[in-house]
N, C-alpha and C. Protein backbone atom coordinates (compact mmCIF):
# COMPACT_ATOMS: atom_id res chain seq x y z
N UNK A 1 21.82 17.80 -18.14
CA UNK A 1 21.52 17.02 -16.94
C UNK A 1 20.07 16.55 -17.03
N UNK A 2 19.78 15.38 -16.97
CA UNK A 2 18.46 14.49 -16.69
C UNK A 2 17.87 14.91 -15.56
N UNK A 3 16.35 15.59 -15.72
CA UNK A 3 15.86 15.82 -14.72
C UNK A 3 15.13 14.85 -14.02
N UNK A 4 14.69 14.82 -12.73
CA UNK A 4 14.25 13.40 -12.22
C UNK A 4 13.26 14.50 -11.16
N UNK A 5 11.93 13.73 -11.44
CA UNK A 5 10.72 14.26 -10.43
C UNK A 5 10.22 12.82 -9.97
N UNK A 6 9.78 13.16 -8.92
CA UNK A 6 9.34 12.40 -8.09
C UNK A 6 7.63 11.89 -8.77
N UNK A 7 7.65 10.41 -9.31
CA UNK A 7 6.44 10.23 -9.97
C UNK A 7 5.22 10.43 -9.27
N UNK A 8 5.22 10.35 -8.04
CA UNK A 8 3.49 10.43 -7.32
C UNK A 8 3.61 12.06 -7.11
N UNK A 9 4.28 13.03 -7.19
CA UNK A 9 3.34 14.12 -7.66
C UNK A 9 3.06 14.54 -9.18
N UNK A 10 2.58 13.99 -9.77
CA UNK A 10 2.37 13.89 -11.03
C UNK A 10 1.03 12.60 -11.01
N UNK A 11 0.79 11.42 -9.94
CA UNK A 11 0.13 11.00 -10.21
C UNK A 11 -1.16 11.03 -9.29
N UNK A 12 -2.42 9.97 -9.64
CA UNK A 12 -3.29 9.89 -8.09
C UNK A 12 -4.14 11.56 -8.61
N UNK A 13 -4.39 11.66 -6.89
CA UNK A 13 -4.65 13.15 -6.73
C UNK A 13 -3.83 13.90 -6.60
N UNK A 14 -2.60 13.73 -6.51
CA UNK A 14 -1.73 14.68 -6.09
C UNK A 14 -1.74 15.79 -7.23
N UNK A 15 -1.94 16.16 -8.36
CA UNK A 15 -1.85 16.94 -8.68
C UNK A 15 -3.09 17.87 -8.94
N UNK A 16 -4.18 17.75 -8.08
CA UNK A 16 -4.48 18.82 -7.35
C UNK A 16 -4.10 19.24 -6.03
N UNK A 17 -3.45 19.09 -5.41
CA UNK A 17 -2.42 19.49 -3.97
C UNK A 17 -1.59 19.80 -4.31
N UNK A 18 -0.53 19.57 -5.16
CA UNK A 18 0.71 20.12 -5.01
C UNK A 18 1.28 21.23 -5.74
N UNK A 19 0.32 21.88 -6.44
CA UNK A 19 0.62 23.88 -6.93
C UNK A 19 1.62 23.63 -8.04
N UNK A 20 2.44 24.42 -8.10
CA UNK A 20 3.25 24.76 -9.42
C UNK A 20 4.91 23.70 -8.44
N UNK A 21 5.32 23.00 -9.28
CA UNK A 21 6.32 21.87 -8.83
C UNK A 21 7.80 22.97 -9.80
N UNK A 22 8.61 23.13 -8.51
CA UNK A 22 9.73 23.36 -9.17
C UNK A 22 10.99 22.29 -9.21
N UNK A 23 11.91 22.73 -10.43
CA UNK A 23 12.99 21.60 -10.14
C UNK A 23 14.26 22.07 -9.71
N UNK A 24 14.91 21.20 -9.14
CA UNK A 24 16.47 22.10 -8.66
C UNK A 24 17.56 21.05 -9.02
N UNK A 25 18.44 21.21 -9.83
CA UNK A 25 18.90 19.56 -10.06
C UNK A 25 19.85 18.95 -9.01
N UNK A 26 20.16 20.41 -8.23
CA UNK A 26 21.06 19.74 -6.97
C UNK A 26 22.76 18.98 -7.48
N UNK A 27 23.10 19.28 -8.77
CA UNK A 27 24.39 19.10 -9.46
C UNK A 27 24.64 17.75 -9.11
N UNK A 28 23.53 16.91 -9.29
CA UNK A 28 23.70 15.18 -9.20
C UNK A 28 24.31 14.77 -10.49
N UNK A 29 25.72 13.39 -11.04
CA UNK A 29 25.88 13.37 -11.74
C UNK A 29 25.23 12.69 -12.85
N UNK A 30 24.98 13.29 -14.38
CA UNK A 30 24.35 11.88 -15.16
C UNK A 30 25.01 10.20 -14.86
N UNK A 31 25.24 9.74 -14.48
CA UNK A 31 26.27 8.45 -14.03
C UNK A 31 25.11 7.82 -13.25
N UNK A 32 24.83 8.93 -11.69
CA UNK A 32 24.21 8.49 -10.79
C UNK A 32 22.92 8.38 -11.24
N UNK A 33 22.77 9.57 -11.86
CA UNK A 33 21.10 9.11 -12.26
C UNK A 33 20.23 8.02 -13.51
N UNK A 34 21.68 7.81 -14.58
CA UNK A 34 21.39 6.49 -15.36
C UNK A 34 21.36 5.04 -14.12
N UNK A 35 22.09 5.26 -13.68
CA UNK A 35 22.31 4.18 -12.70
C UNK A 35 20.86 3.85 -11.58
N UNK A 36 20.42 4.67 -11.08
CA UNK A 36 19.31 4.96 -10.42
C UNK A 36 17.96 4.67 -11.76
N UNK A 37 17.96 4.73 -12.31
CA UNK A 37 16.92 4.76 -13.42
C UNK A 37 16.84 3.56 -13.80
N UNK A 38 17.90 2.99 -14.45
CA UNK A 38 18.02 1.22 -14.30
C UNK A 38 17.87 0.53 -13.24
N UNK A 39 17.99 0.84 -12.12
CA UNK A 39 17.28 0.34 -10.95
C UNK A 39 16.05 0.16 -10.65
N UNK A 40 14.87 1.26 -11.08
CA UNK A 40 13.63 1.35 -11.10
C UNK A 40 13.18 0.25 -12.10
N UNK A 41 13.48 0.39 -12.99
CA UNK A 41 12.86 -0.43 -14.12
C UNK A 41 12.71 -1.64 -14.06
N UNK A 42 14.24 -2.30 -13.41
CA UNK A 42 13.82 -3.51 -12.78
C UNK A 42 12.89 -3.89 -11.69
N UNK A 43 12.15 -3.06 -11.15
CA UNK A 43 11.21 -2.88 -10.14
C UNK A 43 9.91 -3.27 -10.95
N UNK A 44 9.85 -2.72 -12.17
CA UNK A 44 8.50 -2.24 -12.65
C UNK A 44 8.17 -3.63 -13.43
N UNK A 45 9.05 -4.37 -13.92
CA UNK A 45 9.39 -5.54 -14.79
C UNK A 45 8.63 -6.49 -13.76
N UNK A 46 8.90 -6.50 -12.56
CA UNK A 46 8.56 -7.80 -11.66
C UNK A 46 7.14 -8.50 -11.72
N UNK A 47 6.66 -9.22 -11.88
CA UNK A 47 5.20 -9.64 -11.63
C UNK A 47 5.60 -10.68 -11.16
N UNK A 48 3.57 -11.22 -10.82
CA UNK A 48 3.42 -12.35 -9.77
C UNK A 48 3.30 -13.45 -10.79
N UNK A 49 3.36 -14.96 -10.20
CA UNK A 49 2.91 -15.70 -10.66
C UNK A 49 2.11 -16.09 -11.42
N UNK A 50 1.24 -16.83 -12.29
CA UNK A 50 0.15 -17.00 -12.88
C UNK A 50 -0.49 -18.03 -11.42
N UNK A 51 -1.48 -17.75 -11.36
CA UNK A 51 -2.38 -18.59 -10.27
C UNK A 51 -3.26 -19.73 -11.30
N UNK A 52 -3.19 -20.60 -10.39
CA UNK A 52 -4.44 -22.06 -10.98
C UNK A 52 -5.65 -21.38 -10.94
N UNK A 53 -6.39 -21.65 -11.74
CA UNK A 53 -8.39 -20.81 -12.00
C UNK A 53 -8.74 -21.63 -10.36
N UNK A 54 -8.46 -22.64 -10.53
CA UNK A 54 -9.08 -23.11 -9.04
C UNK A 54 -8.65 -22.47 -7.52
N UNK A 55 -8.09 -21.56 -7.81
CA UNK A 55 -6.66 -20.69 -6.27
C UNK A 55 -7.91 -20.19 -5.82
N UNK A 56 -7.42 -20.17 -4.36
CA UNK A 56 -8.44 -19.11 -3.61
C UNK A 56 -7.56 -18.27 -2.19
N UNK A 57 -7.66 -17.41 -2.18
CA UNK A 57 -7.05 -16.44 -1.49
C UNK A 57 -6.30 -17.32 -0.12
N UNK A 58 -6.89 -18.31 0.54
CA UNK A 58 -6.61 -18.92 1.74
C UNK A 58 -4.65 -19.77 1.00
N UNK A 59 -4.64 -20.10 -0.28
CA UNK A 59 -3.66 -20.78 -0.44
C UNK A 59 -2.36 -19.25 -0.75
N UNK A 60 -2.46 -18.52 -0.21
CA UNK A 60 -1.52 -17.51 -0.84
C UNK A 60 -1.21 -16.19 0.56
N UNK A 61 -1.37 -17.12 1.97
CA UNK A 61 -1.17 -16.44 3.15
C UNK A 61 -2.05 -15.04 3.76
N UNK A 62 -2.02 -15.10 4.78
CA UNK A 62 -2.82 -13.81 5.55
C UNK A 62 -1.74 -13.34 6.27
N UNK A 63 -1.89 -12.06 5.75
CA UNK A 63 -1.16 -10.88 6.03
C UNK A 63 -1.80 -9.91 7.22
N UNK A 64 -0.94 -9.85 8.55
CA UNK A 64 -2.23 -9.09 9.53
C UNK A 64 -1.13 -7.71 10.03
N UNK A 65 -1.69 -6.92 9.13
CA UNK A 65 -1.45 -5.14 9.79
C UNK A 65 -1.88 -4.66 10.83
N UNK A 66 -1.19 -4.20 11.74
CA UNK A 66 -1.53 -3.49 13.09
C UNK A 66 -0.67 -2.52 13.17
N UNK A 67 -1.76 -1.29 13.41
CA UNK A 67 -0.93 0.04 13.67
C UNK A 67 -1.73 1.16 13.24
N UNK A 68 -1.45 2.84 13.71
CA UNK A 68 -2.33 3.36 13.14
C UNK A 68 -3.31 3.98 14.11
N UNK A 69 -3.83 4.98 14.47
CA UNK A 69 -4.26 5.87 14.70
C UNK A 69 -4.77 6.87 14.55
N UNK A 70 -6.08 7.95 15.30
CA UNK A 70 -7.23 8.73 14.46
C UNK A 70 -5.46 9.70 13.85
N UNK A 71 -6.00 10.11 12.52
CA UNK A 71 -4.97 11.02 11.69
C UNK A 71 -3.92 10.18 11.66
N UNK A 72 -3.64 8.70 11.82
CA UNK A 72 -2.01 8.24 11.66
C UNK A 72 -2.55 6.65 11.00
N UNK A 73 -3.43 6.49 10.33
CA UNK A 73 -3.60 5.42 9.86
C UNK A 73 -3.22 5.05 8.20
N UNK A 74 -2.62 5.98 7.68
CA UNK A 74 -1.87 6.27 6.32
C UNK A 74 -0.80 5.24 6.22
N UNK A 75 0.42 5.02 7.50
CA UNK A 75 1.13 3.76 6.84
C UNK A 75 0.66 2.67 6.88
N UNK A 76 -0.46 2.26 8.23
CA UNK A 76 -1.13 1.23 7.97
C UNK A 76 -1.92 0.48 6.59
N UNK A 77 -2.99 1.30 6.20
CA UNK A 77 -3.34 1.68 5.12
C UNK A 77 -2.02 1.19 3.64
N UNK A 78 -1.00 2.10 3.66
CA UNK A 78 0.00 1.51 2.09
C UNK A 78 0.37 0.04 2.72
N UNK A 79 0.72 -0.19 3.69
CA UNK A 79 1.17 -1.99 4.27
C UNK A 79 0.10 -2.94 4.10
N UNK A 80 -0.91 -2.49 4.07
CA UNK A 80 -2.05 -3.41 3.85
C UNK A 80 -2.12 -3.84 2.35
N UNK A 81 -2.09 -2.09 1.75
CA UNK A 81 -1.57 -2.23 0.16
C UNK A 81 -0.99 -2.87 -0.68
N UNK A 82 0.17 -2.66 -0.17
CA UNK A 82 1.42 -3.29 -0.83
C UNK A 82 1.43 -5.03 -0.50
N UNK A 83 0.81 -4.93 0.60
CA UNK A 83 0.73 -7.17 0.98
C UNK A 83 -0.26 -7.51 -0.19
N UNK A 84 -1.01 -7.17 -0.25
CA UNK A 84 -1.89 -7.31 -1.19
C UNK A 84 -1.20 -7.18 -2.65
N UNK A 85 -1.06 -6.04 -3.17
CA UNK A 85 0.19 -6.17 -4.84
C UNK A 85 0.98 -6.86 -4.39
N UNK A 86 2.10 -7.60 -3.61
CA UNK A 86 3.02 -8.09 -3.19
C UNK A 86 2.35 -9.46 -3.49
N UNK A 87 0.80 -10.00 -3.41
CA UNK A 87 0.58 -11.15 -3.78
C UNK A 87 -0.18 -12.31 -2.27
N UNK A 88 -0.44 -11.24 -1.47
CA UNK A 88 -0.90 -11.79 -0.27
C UNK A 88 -2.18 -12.30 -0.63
N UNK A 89 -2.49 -13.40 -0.22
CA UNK A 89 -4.16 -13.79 -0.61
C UNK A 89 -5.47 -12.90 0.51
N UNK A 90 -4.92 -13.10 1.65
CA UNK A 90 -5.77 -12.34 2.54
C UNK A 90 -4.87 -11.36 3.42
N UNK A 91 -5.89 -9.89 3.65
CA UNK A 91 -5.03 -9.08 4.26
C UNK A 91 -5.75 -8.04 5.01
N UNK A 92 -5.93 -8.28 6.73
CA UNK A 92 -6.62 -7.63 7.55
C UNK A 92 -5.80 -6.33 8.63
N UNK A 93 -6.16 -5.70 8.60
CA UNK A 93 -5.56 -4.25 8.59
C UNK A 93 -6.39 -4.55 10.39
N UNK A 94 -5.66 -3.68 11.17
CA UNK A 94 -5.76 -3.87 12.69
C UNK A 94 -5.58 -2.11 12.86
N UNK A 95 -6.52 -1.44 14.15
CA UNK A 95 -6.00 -0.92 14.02
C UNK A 95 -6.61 0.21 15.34
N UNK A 96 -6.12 1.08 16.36
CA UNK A 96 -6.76 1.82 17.02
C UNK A 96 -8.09 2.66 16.38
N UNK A 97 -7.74 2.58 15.43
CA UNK A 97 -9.06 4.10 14.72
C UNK A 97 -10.22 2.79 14.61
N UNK A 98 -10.02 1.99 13.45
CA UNK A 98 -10.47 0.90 12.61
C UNK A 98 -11.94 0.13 14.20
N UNK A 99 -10.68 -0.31 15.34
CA UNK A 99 -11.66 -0.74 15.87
C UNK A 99 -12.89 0.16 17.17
N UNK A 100 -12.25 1.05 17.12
CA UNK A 100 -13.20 2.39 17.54
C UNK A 100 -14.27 2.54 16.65
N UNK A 101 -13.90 2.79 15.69
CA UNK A 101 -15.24 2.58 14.95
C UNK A 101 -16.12 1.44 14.77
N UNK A 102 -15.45 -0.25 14.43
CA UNK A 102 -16.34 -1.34 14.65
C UNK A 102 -16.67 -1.36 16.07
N UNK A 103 -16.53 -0.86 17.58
CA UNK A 103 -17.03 -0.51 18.19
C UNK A 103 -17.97 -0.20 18.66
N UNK A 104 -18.61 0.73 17.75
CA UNK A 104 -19.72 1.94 17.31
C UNK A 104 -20.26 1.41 16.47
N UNK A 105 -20.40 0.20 15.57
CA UNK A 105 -21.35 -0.70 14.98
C UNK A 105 -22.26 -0.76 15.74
N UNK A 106 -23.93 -0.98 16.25
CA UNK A 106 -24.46 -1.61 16.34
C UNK A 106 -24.69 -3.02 16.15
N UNK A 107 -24.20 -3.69 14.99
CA UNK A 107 -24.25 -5.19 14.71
C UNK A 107 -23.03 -5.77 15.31
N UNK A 108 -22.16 -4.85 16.40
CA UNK A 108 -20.59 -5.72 16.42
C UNK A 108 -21.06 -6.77 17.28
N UNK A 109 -21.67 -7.05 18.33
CA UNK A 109 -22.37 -7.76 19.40
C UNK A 109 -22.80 -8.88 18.67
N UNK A 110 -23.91 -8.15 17.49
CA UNK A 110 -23.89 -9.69 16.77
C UNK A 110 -23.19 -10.25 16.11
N UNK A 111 -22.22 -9.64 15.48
CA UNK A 111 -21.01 -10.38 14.92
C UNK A 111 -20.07 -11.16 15.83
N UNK A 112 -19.99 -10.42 16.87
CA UNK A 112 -19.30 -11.43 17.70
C UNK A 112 -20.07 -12.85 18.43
N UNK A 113 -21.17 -12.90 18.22
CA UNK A 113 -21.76 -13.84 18.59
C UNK A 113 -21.97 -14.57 17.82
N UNK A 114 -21.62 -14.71 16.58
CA UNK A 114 -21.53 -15.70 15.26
C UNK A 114 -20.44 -16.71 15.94
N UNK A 115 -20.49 -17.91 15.56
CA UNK A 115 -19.52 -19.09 16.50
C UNK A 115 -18.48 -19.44 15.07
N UNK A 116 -18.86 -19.21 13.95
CA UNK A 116 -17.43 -19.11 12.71
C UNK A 116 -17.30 -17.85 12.32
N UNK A 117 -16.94 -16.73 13.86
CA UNK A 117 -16.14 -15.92 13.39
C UNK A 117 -14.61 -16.39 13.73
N UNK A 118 -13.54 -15.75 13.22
CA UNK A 118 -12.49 -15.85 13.11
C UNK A 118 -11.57 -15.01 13.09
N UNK A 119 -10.76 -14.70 14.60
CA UNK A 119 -9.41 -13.75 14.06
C UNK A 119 -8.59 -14.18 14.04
């Protein structure tokens, strides 16, 4: 039987967090898991376009994330991620924590008083 681990504990930091990793194969059949495996791969194959040298982020959409909270800003955070690998040109993350803290800028007053700011 083909064992199958889950690749992000093995990658990143995770493998200082996650201790001694056991496996259990759970009597899944080889069938399902060739099948599942060829699925991934076509995942990994995908890329973006080639861009013109002249491209600039404005021709390739803005992506706007909202969501997220003090200790809950983690899915916000991979959605912002993934728009971005996904090929987003611009990508502004929104967010309860995010603007509590620009808040607590000192310069936010003057930033907002800039006349080409833009949300």
């Amino acid at each position: 039987m083909a064992r199958l681990f889950k690749k992000g504990l093995f990658t990143g930091l995770a493998a200082d967090y996650c201790g001694i990793v056991l496996f259990a194969d759970l009597e899944v059949p080889n069938s399902v898991i060739e099948r599942e495996a060829n699925q991934e791969s076509l995942l990994q194959t995908v890329t973006l376009a080639k861009r013109p040298r002249s491209a600039h982020k404005g021709l390739f959409g803005h992506v706007l994330v909202v969501g997220g909270d003090y200790g809950y800003a983690g899915a916000a955070k991979l959605a912002a991620e993934a728009a971005l690998n996904c090929g987003a040109g611009l990508v502004t993350e929104v967010s309860q924590f995010l603007f509590k803290e620009t808040l607590g800028n000192a310069n936010f007053r003057k930033i907002l008083a800039l006349s080409n700011v833009s949300f």
